[in-house]
N, C-alpha and C. Protein backbone atom coordinates (compact mmCIF):
# COMPACT_ATOMS: atom_id res chain seq x y z
N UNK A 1 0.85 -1.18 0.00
CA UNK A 1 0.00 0.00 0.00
C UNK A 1 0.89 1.23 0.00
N UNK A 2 0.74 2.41 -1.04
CA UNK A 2 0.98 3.13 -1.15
C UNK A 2 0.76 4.25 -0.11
N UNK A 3 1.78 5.02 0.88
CA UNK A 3 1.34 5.88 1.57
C UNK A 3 0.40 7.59 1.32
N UNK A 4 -0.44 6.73 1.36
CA UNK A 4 -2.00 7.73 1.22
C UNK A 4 -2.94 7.36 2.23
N UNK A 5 -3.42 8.52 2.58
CA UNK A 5 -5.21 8.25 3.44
C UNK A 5 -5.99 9.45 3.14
N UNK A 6 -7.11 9.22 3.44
CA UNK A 6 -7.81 9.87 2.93
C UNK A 6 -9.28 9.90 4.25
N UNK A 7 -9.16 10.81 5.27
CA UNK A 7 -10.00 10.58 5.76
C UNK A 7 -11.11 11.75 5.46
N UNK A 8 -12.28 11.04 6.51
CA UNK A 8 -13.77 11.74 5.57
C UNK A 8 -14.84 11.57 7.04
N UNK A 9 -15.17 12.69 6.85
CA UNK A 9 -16.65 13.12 7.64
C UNK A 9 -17.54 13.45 6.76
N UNK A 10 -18.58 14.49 7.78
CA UNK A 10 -19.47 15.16 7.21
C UNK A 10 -19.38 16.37 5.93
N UNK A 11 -19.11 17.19 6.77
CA UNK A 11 -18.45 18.63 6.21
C UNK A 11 -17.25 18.71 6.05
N UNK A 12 -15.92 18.25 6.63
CA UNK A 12 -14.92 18.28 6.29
C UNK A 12 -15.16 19.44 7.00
N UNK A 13 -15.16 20.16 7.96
CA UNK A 13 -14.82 21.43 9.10
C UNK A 13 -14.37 21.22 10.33
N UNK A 14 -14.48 19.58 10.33
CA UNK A 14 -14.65 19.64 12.10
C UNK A 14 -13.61 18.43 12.12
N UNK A 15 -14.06 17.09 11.99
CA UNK A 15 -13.37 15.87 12.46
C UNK A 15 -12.31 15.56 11.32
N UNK A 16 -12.85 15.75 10.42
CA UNK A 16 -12.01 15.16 9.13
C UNK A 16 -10.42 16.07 9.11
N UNK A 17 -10.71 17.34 9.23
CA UNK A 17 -9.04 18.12 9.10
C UNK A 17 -8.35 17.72 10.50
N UNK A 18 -9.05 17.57 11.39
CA UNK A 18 -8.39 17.12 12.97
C UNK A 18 -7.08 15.95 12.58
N UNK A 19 -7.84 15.25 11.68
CA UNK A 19 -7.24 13.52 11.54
C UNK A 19 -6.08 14.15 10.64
N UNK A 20 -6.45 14.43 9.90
CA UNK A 20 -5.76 15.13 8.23
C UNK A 20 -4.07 15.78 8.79
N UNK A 21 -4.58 16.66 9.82
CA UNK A 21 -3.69 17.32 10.24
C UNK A 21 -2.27 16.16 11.34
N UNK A 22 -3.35 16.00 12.32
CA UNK A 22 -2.17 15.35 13.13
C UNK A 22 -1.55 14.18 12.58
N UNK A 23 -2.34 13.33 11.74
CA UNK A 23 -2.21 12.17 11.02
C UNK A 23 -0.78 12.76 9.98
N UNK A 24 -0.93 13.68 9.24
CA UNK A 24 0.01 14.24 8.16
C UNK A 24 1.48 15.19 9.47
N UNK A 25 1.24 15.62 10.12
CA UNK A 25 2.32 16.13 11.01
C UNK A 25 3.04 14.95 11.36
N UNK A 26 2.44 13.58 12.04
CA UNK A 26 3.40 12.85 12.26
C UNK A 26 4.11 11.62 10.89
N UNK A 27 2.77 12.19 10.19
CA UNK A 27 3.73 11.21 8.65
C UNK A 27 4.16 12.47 7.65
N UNK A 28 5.47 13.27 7.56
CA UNK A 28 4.88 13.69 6.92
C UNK A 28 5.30 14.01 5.67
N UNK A 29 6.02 12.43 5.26
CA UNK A 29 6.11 12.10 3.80
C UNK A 29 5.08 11.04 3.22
N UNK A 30 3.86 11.02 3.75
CA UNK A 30 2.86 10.28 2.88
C UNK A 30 2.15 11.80 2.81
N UNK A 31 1.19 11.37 1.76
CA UNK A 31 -0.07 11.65 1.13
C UNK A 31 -0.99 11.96 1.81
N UNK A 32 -1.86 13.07 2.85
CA UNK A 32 -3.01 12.88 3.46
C UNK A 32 -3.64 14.08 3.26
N UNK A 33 -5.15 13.72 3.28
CA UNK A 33 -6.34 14.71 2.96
C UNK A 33 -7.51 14.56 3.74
N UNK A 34 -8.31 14.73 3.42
CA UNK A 34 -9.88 15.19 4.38
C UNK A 34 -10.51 15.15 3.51
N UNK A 35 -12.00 15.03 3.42
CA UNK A 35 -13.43 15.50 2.43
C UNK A 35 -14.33 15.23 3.30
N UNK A 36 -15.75 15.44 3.07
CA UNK A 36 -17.14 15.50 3.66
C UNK A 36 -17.76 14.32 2.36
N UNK A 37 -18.73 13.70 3.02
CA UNK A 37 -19.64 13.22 2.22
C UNK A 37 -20.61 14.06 2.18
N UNK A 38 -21.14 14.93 2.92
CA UNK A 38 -21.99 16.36 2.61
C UNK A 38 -21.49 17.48 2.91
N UNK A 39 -20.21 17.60 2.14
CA UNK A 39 -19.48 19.22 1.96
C UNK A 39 -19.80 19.76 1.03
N UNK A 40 -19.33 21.52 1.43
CA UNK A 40 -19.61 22.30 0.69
C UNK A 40 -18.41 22.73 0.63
N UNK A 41 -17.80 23.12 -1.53
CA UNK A 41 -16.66 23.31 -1.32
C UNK A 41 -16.29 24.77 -0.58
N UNK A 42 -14.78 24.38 -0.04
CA UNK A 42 -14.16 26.36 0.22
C UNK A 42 -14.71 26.85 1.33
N UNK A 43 -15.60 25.86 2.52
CA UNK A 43 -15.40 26.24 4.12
C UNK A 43 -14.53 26.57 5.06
N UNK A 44 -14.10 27.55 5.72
CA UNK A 44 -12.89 27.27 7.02
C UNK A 44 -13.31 26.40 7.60
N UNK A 45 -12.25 25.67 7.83
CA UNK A 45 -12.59 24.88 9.48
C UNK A 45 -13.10 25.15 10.46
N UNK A 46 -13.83 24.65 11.27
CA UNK A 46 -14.21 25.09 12.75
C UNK A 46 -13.03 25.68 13.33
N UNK A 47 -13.44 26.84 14.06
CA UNK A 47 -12.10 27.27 15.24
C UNK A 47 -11.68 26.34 16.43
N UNK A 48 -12.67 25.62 16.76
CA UNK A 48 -12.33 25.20 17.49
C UNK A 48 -11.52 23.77 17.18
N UNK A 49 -11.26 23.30 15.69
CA UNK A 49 -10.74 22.12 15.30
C UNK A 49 -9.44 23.23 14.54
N UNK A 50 -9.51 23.92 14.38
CA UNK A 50 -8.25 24.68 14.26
C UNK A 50 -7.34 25.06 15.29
N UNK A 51 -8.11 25.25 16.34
CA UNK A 51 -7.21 25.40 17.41
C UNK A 51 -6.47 24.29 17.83
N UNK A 52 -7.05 23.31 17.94
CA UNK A 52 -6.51 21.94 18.09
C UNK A 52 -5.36 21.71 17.93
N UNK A 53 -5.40 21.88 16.14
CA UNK A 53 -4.17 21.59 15.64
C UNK A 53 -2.80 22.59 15.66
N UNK A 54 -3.57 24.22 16.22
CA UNK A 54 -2.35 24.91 16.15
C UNK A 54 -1.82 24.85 17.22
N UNK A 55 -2.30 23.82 18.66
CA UNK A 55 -2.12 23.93 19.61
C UNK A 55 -1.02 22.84 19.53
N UNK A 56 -0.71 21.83 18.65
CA UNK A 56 -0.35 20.67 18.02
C UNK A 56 0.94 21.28 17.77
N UNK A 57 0.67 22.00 16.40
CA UNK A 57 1.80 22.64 15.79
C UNK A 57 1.54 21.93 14.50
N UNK A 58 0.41 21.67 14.22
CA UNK A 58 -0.20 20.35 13.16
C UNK A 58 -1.33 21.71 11.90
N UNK A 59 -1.08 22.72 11.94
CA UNK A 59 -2.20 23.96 11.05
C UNK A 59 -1.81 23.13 9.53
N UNK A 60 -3.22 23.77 9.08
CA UNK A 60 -3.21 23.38 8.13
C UNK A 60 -3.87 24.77 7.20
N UNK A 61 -2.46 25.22 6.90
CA UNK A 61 -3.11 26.84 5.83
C UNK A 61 -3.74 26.34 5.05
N UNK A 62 -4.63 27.60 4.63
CA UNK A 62 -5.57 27.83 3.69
C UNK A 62 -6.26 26.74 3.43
N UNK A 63 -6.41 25.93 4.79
CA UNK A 63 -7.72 24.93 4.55
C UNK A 63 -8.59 25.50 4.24
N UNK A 64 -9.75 24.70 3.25
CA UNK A 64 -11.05 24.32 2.62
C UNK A 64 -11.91 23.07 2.74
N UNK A 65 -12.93 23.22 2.77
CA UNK A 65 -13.47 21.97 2.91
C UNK A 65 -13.27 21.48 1.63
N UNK A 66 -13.82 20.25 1.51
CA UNK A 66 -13.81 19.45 -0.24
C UNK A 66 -14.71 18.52 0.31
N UNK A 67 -15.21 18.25 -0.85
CA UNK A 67 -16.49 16.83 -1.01
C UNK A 67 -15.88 15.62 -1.44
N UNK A 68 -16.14 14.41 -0.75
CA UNK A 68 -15.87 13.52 -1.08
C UNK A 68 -16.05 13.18 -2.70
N UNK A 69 -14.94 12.48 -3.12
CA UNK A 69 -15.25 12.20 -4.53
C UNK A 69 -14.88 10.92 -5.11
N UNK A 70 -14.98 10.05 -6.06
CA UNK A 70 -14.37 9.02 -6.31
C UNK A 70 -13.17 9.06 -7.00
N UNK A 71 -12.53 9.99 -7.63
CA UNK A 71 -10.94 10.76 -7.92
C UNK A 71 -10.14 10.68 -6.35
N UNK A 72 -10.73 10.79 -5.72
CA UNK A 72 -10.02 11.15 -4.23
C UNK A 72 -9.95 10.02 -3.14
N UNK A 73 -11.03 9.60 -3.47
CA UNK A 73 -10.97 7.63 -2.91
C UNK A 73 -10.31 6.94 -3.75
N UNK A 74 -10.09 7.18 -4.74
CA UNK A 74 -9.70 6.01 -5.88
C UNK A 74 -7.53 6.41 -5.61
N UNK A 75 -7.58 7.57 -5.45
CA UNK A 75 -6.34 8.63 -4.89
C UNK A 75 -5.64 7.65 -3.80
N UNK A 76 -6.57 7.09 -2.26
CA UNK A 76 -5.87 6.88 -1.46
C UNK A 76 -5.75 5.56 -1.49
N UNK A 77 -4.67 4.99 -0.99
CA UNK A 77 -4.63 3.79 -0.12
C UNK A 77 -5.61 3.10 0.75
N UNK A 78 -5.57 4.25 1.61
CA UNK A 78 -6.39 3.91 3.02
C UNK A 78 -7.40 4.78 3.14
N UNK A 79 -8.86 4.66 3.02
CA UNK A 79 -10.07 5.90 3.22
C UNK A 79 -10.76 5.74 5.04
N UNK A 80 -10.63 6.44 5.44
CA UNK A 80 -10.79 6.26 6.71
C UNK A 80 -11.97 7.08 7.67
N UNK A 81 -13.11 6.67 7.81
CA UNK A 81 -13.98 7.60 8.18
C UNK A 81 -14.15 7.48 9.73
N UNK A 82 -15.23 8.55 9.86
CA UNK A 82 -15.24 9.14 11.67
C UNK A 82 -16.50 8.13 11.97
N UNK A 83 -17.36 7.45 11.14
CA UNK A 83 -18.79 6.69 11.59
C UNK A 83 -18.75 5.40 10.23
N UNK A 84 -19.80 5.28 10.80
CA UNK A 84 -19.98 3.82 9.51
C UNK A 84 -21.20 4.54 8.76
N UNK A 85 -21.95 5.53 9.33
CA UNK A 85 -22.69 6.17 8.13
C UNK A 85 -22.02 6.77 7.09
N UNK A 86 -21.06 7.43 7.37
CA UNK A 86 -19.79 8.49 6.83
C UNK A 86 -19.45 7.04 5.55
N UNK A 87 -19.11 5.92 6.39
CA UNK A 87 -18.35 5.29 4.94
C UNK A 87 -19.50 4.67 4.43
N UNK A 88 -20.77 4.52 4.70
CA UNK A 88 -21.74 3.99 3.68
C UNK A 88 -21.81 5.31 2.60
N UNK A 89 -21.95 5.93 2.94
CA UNK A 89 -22.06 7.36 1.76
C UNK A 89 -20.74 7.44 1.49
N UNK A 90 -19.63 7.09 1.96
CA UNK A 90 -18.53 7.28 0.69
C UNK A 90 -18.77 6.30 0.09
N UNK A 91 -18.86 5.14 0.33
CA UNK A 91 -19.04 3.61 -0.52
C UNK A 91 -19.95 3.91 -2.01
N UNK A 92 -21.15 4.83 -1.22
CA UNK A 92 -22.13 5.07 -2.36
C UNK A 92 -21.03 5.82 -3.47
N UNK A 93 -19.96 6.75 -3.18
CA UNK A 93 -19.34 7.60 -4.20
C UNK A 93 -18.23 6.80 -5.10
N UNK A 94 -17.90 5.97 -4.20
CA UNK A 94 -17.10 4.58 -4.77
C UNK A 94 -16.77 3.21 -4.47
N UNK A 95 -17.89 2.40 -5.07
CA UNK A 95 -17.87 1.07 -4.40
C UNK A 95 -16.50 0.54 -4.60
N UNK A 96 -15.94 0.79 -5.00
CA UNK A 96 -14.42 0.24 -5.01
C UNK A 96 -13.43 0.29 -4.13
N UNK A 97 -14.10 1.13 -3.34
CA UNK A 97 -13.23 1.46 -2.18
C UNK A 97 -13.12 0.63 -0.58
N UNK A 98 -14.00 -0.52 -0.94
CA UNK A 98 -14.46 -1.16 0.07
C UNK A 98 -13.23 -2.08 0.58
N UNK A 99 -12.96 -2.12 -0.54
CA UNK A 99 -11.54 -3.11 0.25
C UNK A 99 -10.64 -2.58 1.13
N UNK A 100 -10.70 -1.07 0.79
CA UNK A 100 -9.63 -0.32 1.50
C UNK A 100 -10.17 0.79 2.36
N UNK A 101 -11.20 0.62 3.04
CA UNK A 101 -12.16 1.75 3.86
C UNK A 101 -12.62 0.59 5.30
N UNK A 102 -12.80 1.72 6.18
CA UNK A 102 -12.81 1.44 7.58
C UNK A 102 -12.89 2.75 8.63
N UNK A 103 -13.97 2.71 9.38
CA UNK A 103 -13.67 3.58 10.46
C UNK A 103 -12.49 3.74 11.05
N UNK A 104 -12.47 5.45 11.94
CA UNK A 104 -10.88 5.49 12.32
C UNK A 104 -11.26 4.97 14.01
N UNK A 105 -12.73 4.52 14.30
CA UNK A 105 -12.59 3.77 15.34
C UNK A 105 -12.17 1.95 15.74
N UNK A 106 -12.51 1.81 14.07
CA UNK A 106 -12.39 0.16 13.81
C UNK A 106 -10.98 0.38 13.79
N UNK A 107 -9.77 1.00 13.23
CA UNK A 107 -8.64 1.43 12.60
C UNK A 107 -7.84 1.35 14.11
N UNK A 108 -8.33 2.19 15.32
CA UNK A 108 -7.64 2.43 17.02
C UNK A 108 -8.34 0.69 17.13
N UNK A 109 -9.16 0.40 17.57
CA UNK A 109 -9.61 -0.90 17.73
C UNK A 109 -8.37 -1.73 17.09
N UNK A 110 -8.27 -1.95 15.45
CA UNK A 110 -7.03 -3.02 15.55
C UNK A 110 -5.67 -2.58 15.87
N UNK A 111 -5.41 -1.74 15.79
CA UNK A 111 -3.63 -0.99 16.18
C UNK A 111 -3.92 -1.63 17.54
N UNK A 112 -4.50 -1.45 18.61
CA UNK A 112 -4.69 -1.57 20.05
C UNK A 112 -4.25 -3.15 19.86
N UNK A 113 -5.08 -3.62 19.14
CA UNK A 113 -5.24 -5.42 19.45
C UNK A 113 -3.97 -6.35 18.27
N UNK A 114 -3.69 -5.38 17.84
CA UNK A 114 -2.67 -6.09 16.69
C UNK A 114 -1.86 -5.27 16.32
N UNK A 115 -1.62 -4.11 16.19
CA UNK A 115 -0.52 -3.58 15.55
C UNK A 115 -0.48 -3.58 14.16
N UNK A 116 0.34 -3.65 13.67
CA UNK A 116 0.85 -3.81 12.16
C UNK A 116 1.02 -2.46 11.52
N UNK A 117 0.96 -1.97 9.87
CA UNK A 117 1.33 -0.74 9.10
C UNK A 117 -0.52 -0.85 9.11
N UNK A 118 -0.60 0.45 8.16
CA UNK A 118 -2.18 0.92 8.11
C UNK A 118 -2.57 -0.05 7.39
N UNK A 119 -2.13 -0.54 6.47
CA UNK A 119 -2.77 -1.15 5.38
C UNK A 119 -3.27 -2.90 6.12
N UNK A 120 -2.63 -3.10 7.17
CA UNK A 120 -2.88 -4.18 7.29
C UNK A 120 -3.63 -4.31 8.52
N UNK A 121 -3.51 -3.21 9.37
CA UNK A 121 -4.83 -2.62 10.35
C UNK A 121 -6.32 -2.89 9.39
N UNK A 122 -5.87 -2.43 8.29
CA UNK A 122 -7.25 -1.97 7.48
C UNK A 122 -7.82 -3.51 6.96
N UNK A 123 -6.81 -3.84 6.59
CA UNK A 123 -7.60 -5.77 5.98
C UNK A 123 -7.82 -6.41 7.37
N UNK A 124 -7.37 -6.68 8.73
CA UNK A 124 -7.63 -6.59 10.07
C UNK A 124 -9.10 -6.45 10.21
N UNK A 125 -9.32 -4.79 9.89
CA UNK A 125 -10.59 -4.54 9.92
C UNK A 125 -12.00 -4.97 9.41
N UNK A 126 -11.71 -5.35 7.79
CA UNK A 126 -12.20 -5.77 6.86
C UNK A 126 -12.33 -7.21 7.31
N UNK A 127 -11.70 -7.91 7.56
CA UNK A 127 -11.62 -9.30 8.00
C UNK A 127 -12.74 -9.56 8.67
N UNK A 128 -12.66 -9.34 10.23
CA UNK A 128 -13.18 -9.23 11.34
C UNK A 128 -14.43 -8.45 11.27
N UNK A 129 -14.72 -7.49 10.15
CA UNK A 129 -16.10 -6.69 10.47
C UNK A 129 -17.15 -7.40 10.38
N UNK A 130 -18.25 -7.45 11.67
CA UNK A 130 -19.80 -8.04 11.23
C UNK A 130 -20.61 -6.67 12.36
N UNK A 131 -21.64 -7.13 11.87
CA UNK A 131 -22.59 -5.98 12.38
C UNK A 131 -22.77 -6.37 13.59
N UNK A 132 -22.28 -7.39 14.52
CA UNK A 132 -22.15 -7.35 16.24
C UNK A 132 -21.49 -6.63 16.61
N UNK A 133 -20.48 -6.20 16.22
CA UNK A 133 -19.53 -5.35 16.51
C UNK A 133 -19.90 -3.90 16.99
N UNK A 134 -19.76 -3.14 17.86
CA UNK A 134 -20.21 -2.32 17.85
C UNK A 134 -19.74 -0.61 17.14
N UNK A 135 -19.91 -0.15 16.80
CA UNK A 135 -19.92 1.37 15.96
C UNK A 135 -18.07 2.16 16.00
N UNK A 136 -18.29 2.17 17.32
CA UNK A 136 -17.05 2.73 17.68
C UNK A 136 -17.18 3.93 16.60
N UNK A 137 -17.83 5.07 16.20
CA UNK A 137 -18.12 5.93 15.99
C UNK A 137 -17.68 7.04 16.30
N UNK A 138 -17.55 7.97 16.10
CA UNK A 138 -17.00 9.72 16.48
C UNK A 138 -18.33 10.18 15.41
N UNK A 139 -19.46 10.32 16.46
CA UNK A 139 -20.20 11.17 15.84
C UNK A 139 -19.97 12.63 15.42
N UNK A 140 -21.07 12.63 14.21
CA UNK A 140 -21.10 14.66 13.71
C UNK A 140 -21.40 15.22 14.96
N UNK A 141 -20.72 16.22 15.25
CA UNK A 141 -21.17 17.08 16.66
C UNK A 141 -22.13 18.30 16.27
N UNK A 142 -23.44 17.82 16.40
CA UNK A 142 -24.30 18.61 16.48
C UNK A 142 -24.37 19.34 17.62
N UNK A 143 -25.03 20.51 17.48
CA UNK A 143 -25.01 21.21 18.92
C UNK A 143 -24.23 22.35 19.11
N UNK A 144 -23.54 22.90 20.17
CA UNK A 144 -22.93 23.69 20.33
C UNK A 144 -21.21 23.58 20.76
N UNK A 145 -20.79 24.36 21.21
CA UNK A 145 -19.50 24.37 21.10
C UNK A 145 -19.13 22.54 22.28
N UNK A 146 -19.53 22.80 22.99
CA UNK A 146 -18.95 21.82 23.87
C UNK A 146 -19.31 20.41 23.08
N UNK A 147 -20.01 19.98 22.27
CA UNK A 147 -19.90 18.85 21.17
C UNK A 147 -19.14 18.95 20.13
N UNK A 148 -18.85 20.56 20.13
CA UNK A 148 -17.52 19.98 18.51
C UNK A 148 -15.88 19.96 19.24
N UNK A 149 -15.81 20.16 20.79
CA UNK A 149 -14.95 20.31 21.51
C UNK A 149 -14.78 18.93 21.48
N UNK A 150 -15.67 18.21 21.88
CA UNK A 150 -15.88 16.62 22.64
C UNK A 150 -15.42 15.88 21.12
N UNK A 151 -16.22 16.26 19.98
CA UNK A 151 -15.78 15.18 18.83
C UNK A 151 -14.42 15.50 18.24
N UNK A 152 -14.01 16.83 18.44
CA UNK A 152 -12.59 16.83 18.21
C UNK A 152 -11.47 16.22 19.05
N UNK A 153 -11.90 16.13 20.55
CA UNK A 153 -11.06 15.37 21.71
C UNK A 153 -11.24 14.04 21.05
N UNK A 154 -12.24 13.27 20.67
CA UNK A 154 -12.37 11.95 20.84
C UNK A 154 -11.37 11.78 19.59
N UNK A 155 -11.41 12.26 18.15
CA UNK A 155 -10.73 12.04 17.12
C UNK A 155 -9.31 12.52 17.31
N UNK A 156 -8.81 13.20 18.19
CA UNK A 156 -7.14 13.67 18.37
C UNK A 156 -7.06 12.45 18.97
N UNK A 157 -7.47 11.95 20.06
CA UNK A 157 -6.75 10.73 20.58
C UNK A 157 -6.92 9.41 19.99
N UNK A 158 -8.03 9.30 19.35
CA UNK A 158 -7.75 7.53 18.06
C UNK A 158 -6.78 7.86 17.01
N UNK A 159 -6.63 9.35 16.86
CA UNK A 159 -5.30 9.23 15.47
C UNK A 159 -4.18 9.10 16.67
N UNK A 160 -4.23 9.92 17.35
CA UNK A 160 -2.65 10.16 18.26
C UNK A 160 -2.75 8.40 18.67
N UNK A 161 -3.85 7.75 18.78
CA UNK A 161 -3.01 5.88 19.32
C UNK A 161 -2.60 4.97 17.77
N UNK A 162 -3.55 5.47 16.48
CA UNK A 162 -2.76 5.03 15.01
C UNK A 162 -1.67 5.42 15.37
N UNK A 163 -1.34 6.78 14.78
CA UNK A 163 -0.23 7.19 14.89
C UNK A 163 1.05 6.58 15.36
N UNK A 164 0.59 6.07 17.55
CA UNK A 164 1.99 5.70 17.75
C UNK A 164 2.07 3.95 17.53
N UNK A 165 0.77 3.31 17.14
CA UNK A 165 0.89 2.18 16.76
C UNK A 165 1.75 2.34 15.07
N UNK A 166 1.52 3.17 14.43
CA UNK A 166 2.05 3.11 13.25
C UNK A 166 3.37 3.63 13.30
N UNK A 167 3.84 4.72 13.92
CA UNK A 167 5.33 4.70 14.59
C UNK A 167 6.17 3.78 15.17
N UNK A 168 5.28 2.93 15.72
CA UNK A 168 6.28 1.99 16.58
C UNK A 168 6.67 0.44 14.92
N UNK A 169 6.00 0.62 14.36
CA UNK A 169 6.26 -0.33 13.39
C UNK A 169 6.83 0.22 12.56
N UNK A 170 7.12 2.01 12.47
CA UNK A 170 8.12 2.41 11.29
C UNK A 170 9.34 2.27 12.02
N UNK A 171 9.38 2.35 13.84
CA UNK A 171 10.90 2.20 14.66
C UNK A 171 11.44 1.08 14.28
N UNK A 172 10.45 -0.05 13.85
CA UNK A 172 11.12 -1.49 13.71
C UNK A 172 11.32 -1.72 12.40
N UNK A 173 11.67 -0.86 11.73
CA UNK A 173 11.78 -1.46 9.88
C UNK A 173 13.12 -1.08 10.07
């Protein structure tokens, strides 16, 4: 697998650049992006998912939102969404992508229990998925500030445990 990901929310304002950002600060000779399955292009980010990352040292200038597309799934390696609604509506934009798509909660779920590079977290995932399983989700934060606070906390810390699961297997190459 080629180092690419491609993760995806709603809007691409809130959860999706969170991942984009810290995910690409600690890799940051792969490939990484963001989209919405219901974006609108050329949004700022939420401030409060901007702050995040400048608090990081992880900004991401002249972000925009972008809409999910099948040029842009077909683009990554790894498509990685915040819900399993999120990847049924990317699926709808490219069924092809199924082999290589997975929540970024299914994604912390296998790093935790197995380790390995992304790509093999991701067939991990694919393997093992049945609908007993439960969601492990980072919902859209509807509401007010203290829900896009909460869905940005929950998504900094499942990339920050990829991350050092995927670090600790680049220490050993």
């Amino acid at each position: 697998m080629s180092a690419s990901v491609l993760f995806v929310c709603t809007a691409n304002v809130c959860r999706s650049p969170v991942a984009q950002g810290i995910f690409g600060r600690a890799f940051p000779e792969w490939s990484v992006a963001s989209a919405g399955v219901r974006a609108e292009a050329g949004l700022p980010m939420h401030p409060l998912s901007s702050a995040e990352l400048a608090g990081r040292g992880a900004e991401l200038p002249g972000f925009a939102s972008s809409p999910v597309t099948a040029h842009g799934m077909r683009r990554a390696a790894a498509v990685i969404t915040m819900s399993r609604a999120e990847l049924r509506e990317a699926l709808r934009v490219d069924p092809t992508a199924l082999h290589r798509t997975a929540t970024l909660g299914e994604v912390r779920r296998a790093a935790r229990e197995h380790g390995g590079d992304l790509a093999e977290l991701v067939r991990r995932v694919i393997a093992g998925r049945t609908a007993a399983r439960p969601a492990e989700d980072i919902a859209d934060p509807l509401g007010g500030p203290a829900a896009v606070a909460a869905a940005v906390a929950a998504v900094a810390a499942a990339v920050d445990e990829v991350v050092a699961a995927l670090g600790s297997v680049r220490a050993q190459r």
